[in-house]
PDB file of N, CA and C in Angstrom:
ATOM      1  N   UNK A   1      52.410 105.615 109.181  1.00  0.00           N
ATOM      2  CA  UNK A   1      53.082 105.150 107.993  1.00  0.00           C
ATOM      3  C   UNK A   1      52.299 105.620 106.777  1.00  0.00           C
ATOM      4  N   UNK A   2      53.013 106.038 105.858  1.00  0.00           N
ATOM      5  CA  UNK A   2      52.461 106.653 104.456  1.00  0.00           C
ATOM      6  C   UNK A   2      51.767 105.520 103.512  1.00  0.00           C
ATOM      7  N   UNK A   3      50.779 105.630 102.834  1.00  0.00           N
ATOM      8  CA  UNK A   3      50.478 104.889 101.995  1.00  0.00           C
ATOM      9  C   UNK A   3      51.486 104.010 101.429  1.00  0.00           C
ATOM     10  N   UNK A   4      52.122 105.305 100.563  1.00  0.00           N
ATOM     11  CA  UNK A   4      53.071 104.744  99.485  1.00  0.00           C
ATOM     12  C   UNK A   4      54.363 103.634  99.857  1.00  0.00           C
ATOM     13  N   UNK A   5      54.329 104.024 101.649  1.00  0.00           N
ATOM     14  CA  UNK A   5      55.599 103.019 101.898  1.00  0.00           C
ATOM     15  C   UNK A   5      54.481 101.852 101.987  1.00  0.00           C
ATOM     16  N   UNK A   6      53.594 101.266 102.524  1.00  0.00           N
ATOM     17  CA  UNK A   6      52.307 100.081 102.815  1.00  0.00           C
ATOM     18  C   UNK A   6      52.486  99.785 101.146  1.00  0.00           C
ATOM     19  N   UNK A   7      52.218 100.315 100.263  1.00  0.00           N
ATOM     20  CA  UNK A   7      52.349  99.662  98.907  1.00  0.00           C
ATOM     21  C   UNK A   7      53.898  98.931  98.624  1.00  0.00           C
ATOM     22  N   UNK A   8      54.542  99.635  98.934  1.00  0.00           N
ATOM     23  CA  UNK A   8      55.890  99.595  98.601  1.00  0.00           C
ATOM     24  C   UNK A   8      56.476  97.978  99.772  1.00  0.00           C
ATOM     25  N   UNK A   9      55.900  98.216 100.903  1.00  0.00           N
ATOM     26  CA  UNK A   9      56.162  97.083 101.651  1.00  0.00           C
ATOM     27  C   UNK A   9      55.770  95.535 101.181  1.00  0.00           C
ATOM     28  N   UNK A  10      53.978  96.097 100.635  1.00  0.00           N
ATOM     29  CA  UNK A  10      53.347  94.875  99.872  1.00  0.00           C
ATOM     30  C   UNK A  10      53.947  94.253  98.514  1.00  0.00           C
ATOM     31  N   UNK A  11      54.546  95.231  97.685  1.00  0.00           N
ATOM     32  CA  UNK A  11      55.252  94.847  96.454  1.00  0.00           C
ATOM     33  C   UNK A  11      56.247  94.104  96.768  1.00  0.00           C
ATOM     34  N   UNK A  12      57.227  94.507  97.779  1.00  0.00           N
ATOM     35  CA  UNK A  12      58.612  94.092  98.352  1.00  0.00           C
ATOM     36  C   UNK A  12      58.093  92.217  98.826  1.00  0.00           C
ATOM     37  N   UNK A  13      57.225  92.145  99.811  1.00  0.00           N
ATOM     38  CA  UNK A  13      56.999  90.828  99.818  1.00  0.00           C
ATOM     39  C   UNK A  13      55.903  89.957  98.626  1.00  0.00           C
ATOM     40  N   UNK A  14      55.407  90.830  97.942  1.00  0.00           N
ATOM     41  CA  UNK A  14      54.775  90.225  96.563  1.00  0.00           C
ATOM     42  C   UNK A  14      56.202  89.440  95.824  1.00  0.00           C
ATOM     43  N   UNK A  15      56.874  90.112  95.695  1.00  0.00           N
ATOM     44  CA  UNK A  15      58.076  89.798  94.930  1.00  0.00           C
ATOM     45  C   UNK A  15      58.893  88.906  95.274  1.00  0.00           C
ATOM     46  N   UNK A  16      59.065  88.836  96.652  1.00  0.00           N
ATOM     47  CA  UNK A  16      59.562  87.822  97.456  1.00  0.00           C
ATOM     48  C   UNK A  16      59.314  86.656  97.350  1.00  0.00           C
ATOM     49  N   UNK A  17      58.174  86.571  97.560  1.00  0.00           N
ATOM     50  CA  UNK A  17      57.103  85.268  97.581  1.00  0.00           C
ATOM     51  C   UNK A  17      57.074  84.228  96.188  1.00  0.00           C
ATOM     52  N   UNK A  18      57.447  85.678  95.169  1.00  0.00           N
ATOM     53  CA  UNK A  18      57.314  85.108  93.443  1.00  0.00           C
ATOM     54  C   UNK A  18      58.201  84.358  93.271  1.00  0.00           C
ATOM     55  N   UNK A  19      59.670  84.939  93.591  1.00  0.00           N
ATOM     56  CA  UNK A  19      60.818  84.982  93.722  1.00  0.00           C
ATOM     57  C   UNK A  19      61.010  83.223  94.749  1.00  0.00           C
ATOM     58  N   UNK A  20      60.691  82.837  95.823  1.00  0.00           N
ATOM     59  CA  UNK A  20      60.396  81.841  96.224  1.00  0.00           C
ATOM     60  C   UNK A  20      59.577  80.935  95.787  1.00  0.00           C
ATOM     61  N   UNK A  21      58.584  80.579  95.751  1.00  0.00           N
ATOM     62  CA  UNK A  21      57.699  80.315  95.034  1.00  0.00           C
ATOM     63  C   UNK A  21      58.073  79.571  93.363  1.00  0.00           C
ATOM     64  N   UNK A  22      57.307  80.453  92.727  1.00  0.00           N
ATOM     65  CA  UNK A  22      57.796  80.382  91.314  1.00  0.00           C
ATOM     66  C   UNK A  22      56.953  79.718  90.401  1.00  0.00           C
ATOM     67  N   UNK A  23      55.533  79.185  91.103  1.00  0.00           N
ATOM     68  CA  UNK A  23      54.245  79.180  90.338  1.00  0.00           C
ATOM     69  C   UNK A  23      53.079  78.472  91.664  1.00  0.00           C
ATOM     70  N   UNK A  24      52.663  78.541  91.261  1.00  0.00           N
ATOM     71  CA  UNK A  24      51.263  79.012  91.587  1.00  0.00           C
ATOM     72  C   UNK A  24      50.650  77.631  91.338  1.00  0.00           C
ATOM     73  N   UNK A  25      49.938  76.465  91.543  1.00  0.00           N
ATOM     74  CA  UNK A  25      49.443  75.426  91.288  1.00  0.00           C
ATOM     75  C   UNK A  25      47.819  74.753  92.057  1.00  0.00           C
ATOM     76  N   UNK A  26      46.892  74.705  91.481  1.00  0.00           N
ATOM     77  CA  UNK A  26      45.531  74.229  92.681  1.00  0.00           C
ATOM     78  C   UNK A  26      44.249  73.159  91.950  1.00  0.00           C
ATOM     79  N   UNK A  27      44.618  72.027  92.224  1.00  0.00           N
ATOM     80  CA  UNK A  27      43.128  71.127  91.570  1.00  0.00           C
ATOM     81  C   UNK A  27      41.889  71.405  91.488  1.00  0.00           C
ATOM     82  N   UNK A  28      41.414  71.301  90.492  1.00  0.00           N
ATOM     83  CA  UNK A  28      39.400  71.762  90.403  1.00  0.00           C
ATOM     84  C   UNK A  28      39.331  70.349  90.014  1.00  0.00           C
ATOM     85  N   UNK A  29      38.451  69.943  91.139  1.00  0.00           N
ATOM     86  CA  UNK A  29      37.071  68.962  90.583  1.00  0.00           C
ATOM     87  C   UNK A  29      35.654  69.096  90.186  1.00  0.00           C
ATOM     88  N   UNK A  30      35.870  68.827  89.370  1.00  0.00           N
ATOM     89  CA  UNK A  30      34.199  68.950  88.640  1.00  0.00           C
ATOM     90  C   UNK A  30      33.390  67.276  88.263  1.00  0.00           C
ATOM     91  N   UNK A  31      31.946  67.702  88.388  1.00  0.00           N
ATOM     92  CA  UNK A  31      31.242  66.907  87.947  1.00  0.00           C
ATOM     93  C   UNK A  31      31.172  66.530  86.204  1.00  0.00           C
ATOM     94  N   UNK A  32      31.708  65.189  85.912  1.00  0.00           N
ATOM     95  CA  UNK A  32      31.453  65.049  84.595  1.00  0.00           C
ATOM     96  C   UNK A  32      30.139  64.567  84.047  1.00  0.00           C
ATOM     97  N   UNK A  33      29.355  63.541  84.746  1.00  0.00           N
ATOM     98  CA  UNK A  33      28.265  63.294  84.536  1.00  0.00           C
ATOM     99  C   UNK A  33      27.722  62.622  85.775  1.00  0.00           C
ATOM    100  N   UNK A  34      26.254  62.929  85.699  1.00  0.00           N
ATOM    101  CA  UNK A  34      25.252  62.920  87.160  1.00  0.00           C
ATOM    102  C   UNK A  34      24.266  62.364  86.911  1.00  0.00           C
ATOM    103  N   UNK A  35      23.972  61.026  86.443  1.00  0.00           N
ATOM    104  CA  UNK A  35      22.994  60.085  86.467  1.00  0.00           C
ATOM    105  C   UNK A  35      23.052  58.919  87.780  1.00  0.00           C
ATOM    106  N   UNK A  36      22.020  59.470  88.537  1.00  0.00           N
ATOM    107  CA  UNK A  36      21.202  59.059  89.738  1.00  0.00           C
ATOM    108  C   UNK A  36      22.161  58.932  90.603  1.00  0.00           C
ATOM    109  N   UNK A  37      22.111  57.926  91.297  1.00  0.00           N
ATOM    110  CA  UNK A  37      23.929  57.505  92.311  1.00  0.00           C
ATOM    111  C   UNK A  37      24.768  58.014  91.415  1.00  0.00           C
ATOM    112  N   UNK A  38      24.913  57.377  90.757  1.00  0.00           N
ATOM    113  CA  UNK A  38      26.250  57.288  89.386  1.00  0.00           C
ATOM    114  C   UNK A  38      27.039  59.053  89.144  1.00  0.00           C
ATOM    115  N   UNK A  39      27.802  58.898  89.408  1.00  0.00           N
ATOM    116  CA  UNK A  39      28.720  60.328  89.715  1.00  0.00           C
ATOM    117  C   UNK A  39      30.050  60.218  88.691  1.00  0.00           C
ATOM    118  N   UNK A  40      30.539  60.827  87.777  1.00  0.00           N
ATOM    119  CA  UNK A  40      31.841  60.597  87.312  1.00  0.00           C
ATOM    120  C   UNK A  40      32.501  61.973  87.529  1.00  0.00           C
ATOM    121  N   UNK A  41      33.508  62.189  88.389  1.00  0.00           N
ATOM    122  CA  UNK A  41      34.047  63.776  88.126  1.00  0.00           C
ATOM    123  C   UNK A  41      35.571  63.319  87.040  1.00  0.00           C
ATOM    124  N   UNK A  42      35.361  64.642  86.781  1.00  0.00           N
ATOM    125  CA  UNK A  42      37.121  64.875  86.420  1.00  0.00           C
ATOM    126  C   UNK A  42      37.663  65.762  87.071  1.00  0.00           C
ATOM    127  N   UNK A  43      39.635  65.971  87.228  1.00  0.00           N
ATOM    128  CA  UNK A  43      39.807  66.039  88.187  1.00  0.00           C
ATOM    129  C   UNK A  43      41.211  67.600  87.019  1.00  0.00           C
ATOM    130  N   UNK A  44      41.172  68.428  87.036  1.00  0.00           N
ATOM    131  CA  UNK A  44      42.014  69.251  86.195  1.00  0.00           C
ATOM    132  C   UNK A  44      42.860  70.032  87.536  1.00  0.00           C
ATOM    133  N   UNK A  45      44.211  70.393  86.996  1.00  0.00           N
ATOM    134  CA  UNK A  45      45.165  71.204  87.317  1.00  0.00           C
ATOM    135  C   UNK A  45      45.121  72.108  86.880  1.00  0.00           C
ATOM    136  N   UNK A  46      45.242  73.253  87.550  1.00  0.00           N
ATOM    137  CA  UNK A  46      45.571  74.740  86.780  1.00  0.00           C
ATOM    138  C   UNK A  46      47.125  74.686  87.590  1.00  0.00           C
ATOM    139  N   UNK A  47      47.736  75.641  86.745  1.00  0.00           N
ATOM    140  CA  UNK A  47      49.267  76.158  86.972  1.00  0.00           C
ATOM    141  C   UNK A  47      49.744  77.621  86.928  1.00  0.00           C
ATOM    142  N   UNK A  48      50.175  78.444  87.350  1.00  0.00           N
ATOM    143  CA  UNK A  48      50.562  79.631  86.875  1.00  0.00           C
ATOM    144  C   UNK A  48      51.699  80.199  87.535  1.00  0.00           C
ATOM    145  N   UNK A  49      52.400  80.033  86.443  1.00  0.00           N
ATOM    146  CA  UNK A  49      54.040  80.499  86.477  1.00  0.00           C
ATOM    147  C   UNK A  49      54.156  81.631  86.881  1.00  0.00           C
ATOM    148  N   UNK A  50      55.105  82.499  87.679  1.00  0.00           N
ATOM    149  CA  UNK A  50      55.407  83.524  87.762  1.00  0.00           C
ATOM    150  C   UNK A  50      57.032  84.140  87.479  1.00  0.00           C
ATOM    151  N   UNK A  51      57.111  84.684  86.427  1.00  0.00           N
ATOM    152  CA  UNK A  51      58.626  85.134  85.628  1.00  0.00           C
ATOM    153  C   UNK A  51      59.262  85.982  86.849  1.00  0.00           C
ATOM    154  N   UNK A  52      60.199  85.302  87.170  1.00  0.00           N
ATOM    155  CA  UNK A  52      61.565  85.724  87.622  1.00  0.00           C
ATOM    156  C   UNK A  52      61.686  87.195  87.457  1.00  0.00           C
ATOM    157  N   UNK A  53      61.874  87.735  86.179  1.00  0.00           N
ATOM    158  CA  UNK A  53      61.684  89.168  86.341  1.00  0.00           C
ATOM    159  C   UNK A  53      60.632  90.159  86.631  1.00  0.00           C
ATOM    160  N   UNK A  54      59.630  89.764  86.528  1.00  0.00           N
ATOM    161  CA  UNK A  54      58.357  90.058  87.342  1.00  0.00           C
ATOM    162  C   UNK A  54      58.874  90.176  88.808  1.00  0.00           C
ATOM    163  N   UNK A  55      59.188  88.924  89.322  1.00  0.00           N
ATOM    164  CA  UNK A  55      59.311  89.296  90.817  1.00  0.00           C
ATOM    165  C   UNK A  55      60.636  90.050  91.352  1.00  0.00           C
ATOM    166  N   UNK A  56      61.415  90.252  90.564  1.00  0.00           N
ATOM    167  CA  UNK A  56      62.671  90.852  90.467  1.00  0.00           C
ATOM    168  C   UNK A  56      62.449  92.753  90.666  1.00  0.00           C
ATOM    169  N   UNK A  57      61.478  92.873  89.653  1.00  0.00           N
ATOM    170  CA  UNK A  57      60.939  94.437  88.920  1.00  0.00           C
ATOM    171  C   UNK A  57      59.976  94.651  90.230  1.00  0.00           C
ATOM    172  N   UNK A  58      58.783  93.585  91.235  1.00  0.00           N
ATOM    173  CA  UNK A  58      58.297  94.093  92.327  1.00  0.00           C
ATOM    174  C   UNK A  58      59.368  94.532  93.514  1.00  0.00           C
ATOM    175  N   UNK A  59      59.797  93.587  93.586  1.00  0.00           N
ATOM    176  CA  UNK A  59      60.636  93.901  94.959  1.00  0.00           C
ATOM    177  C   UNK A  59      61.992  95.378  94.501  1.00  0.00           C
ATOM    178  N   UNK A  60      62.519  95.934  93.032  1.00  0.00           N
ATOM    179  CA  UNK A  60      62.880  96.963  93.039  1.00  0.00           C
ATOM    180  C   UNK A  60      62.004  97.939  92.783  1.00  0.00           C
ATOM    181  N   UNK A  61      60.606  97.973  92.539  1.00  0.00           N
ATOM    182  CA  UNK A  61      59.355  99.077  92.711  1.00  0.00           C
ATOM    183  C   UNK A  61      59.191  98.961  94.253  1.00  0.00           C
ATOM    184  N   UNK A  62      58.859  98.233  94.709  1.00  0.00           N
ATOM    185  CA  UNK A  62      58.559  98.177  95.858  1.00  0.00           C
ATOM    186  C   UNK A  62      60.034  98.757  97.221  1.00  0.00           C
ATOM    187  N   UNK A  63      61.105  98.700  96.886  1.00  0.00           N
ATOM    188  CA  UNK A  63      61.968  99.530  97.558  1.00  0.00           C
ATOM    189  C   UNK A  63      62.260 101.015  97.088  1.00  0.00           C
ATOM    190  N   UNK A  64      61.775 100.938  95.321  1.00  0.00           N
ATOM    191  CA  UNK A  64      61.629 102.673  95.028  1.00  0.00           C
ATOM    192  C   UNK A  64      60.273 103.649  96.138  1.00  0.00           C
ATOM    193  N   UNK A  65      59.616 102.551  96.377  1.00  0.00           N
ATOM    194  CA  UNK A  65      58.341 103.624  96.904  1.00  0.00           C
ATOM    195  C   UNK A  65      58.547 103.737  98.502  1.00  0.00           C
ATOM    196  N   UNK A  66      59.462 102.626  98.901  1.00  0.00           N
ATOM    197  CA  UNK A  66      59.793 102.720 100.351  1.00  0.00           C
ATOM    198  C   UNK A  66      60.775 103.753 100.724  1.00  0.00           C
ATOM    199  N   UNK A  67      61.920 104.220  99.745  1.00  0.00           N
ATOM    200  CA  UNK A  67      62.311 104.751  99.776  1.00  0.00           C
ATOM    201  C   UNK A  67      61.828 106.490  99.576  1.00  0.00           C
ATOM    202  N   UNK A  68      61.054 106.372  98.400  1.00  0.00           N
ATOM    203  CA  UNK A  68      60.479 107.498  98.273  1.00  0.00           C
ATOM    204  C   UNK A  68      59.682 108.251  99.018  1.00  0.00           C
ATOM    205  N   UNK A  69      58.673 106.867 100.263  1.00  0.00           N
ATOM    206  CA  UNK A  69      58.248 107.432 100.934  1.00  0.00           C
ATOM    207  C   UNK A  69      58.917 107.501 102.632  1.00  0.00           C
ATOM    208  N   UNK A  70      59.732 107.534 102.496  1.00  0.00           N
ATOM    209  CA  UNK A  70      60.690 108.125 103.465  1.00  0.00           C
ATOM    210  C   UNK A  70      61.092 109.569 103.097  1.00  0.00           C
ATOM    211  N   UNK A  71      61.400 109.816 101.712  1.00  0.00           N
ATOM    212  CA  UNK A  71      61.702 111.096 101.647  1.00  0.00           C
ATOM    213  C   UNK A  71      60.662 112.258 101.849  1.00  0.00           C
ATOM    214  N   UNK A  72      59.517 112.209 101.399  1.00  0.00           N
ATOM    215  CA  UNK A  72      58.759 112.978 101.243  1.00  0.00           C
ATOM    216  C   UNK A  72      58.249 113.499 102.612  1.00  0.00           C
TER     217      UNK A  72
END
């Protein structure tokens, strides 16, 4: 199998996944303050959206290169 189709395969389910999906979400805990026993964390969300046409534009790059690399 050609590179370019392995890229083209990976874009195709990159896009997929976006396309399903549709963000991205994972908790960090951190230490807020650390005096002796005494522990306080805080507790933050990160988020990250992924635009619809983003995953729209992978999965049609990703069938241009599958295709392309069939031709070549």
């Amino acid at each position: 199998m050609k590179p370019i189709m392995i890229l083209g395969i990976v874009l195709i389910v990159a896009g997929i996944a976006g396309l399903v999906l549709g963000n991205i979400s994972w908790t960090e805990t951190e230490p807020l303050v650390k005096a002796g026993p005494l522990e306080i964390n805080t507790t933050e969300t990160h988020n990250v959206w992924i635009p619809t046409a983003a995953a729209i534009a992978a999965v049609l790059a990703g069938l241009g290169l599958v295709f392309a690399g069939k031709r070549a």
